[in-house]
Protein backbone atom coordinates (compact mmCIF):
# COMPACT_ATOMS: atom_id res chain seq x y z
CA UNK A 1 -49.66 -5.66 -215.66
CA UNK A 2 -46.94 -8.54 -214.65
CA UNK A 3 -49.17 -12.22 -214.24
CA UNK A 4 -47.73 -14.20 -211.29
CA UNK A 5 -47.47 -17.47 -212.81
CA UNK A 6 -47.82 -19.02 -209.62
CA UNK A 7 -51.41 -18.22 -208.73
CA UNK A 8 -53.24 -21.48 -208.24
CA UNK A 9 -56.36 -21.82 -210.78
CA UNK A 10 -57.99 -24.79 -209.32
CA UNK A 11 -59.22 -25.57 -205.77
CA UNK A 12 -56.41 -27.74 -203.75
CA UNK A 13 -57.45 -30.43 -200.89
CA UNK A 14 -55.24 -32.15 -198.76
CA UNK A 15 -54.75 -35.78 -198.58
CA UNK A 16 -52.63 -37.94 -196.81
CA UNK A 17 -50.85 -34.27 -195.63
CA UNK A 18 -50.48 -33.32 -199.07
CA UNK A 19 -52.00 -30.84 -201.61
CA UNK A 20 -53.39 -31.89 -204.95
CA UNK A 21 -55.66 -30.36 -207.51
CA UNK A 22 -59.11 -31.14 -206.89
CA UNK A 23 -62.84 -30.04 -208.52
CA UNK A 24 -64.91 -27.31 -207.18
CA UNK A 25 -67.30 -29.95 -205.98
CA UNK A 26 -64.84 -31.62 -204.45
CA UNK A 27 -63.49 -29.12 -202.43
CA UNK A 28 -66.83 -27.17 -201.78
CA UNK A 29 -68.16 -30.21 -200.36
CA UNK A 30 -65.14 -30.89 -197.96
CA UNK A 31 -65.56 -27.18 -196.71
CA UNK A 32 -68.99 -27.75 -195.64
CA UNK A 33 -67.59 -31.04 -194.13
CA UNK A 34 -65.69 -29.18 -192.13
CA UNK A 35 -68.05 -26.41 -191.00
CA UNK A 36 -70.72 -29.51 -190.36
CA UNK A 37 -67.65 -31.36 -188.03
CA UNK A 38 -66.76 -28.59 -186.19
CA UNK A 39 -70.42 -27.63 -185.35
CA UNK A 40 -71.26 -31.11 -184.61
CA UNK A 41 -68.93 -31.58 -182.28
CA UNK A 42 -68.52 -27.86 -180.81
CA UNK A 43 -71.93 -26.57 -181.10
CA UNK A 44 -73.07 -24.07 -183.44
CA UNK A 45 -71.37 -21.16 -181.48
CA UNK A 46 -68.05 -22.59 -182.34
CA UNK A 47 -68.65 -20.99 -186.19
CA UNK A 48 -67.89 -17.51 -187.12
CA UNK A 49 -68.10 -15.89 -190.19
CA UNK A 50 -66.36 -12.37 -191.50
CA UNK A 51 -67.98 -10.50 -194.43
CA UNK A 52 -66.00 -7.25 -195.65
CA UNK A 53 -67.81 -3.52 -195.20
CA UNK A 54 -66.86 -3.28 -198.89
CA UNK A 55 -69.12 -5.23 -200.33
CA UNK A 56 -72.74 -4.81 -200.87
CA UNK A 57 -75.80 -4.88 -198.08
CA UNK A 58 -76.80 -7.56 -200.29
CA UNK A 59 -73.65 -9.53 -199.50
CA UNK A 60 -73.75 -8.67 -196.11
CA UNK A 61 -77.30 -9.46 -195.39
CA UNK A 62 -76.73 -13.17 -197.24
CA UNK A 63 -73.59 -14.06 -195.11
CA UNK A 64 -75.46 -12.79 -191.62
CA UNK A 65 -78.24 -15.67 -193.12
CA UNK A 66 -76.04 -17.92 -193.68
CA UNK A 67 -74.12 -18.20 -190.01
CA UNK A 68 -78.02 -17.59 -188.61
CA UNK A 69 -80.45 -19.50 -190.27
CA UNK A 70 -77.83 -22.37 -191.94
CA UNK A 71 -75.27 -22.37 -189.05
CA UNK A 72 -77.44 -21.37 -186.28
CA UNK A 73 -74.52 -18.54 -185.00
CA UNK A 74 -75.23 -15.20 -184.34
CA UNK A 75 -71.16 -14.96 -184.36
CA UNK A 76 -70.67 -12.79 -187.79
CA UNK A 77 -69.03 -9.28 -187.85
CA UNK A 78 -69.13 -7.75 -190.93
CA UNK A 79 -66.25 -4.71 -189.84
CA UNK A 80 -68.73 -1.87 -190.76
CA UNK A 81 -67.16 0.31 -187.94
CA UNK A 82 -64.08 1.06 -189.15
């Protein structure tokens, strides 16, 4: 199997419109920055989350808490129909 030597291997945040290597703190923190902004300012209906139909009812049923309980959206899809 070929390695793409290219893959990144540590969590990126921009600053000042550019990229640089940052800790998983770091960067974990400044998502949930972002999800707290947007609902903040938009409401809690402005949030949506996507979970995959491949992964387990365990999965699922954590990211559907998550938007619910956390978030307070109901706006989660989790693509089981297809």
């Amino acid at each position: 199997m070929a390695t793409n030597n290219s893959r990144l291997t540590t969590p990126m945040v921009r600053e000042h419109g550019k990229l640089r290597p940052a800790t998983w703190d770091e960067a974990l923190e400044r998502a949930a920055e972002g999800f707290r902004d947007a609902v903040q300012k938009h409401g809690p209906q402005s949030f949506g989350l996507f979970s995959c139909s491949k992964t387990t009812n365990e999965m699922n049923f954590l990211a559907q808490k998550f938007a619910r309980v956390v978030v307070g959206s109901n706006n989660i899809d989790s693509c089981n129909r297809t």
